[in-house]
C-alpha atoms as a PDB file:
ATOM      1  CA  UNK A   1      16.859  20.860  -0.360  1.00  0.00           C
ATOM      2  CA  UNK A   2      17.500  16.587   1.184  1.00  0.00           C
ATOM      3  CA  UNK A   3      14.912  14.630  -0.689  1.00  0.00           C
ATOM      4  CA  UNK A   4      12.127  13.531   2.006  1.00  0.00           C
ATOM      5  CA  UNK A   5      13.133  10.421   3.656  1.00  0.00           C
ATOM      6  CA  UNK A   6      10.742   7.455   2.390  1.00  0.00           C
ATOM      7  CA  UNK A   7       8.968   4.981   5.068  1.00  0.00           C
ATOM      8  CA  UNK A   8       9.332   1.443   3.325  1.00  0.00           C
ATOM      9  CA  UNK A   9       7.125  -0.418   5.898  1.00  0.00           C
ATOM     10  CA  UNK A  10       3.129  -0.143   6.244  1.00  0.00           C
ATOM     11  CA  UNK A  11       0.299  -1.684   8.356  1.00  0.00           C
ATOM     12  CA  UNK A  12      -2.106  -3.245   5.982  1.00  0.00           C
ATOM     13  CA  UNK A  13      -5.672  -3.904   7.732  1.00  0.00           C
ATOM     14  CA  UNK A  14      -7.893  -6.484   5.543  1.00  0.00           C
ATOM     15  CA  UNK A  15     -11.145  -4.805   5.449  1.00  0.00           C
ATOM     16  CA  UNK A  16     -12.907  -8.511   5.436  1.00  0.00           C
ATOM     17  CA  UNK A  17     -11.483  -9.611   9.067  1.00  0.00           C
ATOM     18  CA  UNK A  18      -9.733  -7.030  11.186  1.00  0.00           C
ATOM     19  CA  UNK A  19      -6.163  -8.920  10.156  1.00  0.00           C
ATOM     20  CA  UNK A  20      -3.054  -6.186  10.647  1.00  0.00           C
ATOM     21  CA  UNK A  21       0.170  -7.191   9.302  1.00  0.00           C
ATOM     22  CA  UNK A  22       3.008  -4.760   8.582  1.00  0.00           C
ATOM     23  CA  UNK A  23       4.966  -5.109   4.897  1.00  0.00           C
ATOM     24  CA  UNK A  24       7.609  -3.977   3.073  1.00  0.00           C
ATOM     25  CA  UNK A  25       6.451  -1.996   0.167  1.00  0.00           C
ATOM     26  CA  UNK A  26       7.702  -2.256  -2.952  1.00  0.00           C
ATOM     27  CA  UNK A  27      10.286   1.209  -3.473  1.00  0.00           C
ATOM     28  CA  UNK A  28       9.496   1.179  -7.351  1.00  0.00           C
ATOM     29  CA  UNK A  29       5.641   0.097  -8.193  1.00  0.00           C
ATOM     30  CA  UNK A  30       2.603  -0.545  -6.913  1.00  0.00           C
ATOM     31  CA  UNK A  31       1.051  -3.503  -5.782  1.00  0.00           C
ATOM     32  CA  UNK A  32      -2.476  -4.094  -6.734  1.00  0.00           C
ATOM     33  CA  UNK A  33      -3.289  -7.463  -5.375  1.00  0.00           C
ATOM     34  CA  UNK A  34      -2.816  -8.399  -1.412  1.00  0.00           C
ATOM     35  CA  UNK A  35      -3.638 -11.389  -0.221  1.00  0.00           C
ATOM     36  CA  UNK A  36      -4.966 -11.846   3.951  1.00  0.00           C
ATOM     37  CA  UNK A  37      -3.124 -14.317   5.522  1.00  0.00           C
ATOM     38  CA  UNK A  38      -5.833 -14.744   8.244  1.00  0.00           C
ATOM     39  CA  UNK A  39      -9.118 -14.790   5.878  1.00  0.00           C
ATOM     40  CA  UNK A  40      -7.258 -15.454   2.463  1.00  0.00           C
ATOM     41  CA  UNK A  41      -9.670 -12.494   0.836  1.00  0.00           C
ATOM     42  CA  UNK A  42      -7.956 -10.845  -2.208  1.00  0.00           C
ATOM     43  CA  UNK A  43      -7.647  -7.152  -1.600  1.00  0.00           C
ATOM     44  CA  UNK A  44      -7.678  -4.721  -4.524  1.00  0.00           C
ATOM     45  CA  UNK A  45      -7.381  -1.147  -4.466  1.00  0.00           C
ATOM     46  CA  UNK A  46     -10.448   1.342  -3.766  1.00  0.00           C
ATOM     47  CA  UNK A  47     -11.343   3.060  -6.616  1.00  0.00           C
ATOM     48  CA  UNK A  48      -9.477   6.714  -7.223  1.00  0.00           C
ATOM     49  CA  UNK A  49      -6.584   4.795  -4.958  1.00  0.00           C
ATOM     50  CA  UNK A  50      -3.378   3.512  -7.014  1.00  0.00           C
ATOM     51  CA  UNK A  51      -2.384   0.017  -5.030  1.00  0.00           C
ATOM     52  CA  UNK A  52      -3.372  -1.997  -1.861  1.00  0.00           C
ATOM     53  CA  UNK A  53      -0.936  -0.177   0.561  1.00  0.00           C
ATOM     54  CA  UNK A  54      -2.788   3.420  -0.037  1.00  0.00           C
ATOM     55  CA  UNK A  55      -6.201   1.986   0.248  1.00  0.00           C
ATOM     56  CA  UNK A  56      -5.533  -0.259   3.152  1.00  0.00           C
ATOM     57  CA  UNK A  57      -2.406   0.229   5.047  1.00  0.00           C
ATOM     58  CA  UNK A  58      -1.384   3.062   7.477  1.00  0.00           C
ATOM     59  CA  UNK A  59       1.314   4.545   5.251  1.00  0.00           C
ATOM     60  CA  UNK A  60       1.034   4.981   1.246  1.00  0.00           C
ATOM     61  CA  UNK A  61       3.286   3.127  -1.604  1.00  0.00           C
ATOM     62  CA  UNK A  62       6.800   4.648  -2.130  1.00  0.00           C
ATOM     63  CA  UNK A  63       5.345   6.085  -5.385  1.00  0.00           C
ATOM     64  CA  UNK A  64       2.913   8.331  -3.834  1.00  0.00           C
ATOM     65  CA  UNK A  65       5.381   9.347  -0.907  1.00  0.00           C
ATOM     66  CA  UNK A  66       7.903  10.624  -3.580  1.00  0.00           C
ATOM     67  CA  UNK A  67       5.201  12.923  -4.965  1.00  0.00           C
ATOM     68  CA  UNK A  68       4.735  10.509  -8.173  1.00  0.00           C
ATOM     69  CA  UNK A  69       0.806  11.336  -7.918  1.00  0.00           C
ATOM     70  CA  UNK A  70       0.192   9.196 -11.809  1.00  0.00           C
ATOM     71  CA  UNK A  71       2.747   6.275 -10.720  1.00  0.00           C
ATOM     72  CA  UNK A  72       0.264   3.707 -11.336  1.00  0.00           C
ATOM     73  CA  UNK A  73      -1.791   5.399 -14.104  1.00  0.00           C
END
């Protein structure tokens, strides 16, 4: 069975002022700190959610891709 092919880039949307910018995720962690580069608000994750990417963005972290559903834990 080919391991599933991981998507490195995501959309993050700031939930303060509309701002989309796509990213390169980290491959081996989480990030839990974002910072908009339109409205300079800090984003953190939701709560339940394990970095920025999967509470903001259009794609989740590496991590959670893999399967890895305590990678931040």
């Amino acid at each position: 069975m080919m391991a599933k092919e991981i998507i490195p880039d995501s959309t993050i949307t700031c939930p303060e002022c509309g701002h989309m910018k796509t990213e390169t995720m980290p491959t081996d962690a989480c990030q839990w700190f974002y910072e908009c580069e339109n409205c300079h608000s800090l984003l953190r994750p939701k709560a339940g959610d394990c970095c920025v990417f999967c509470s903001y963005a259009d794609v989740p972290c590496p991590p959670i891709q893999k399967g890895d559903k305590h990678c931040c834990y």
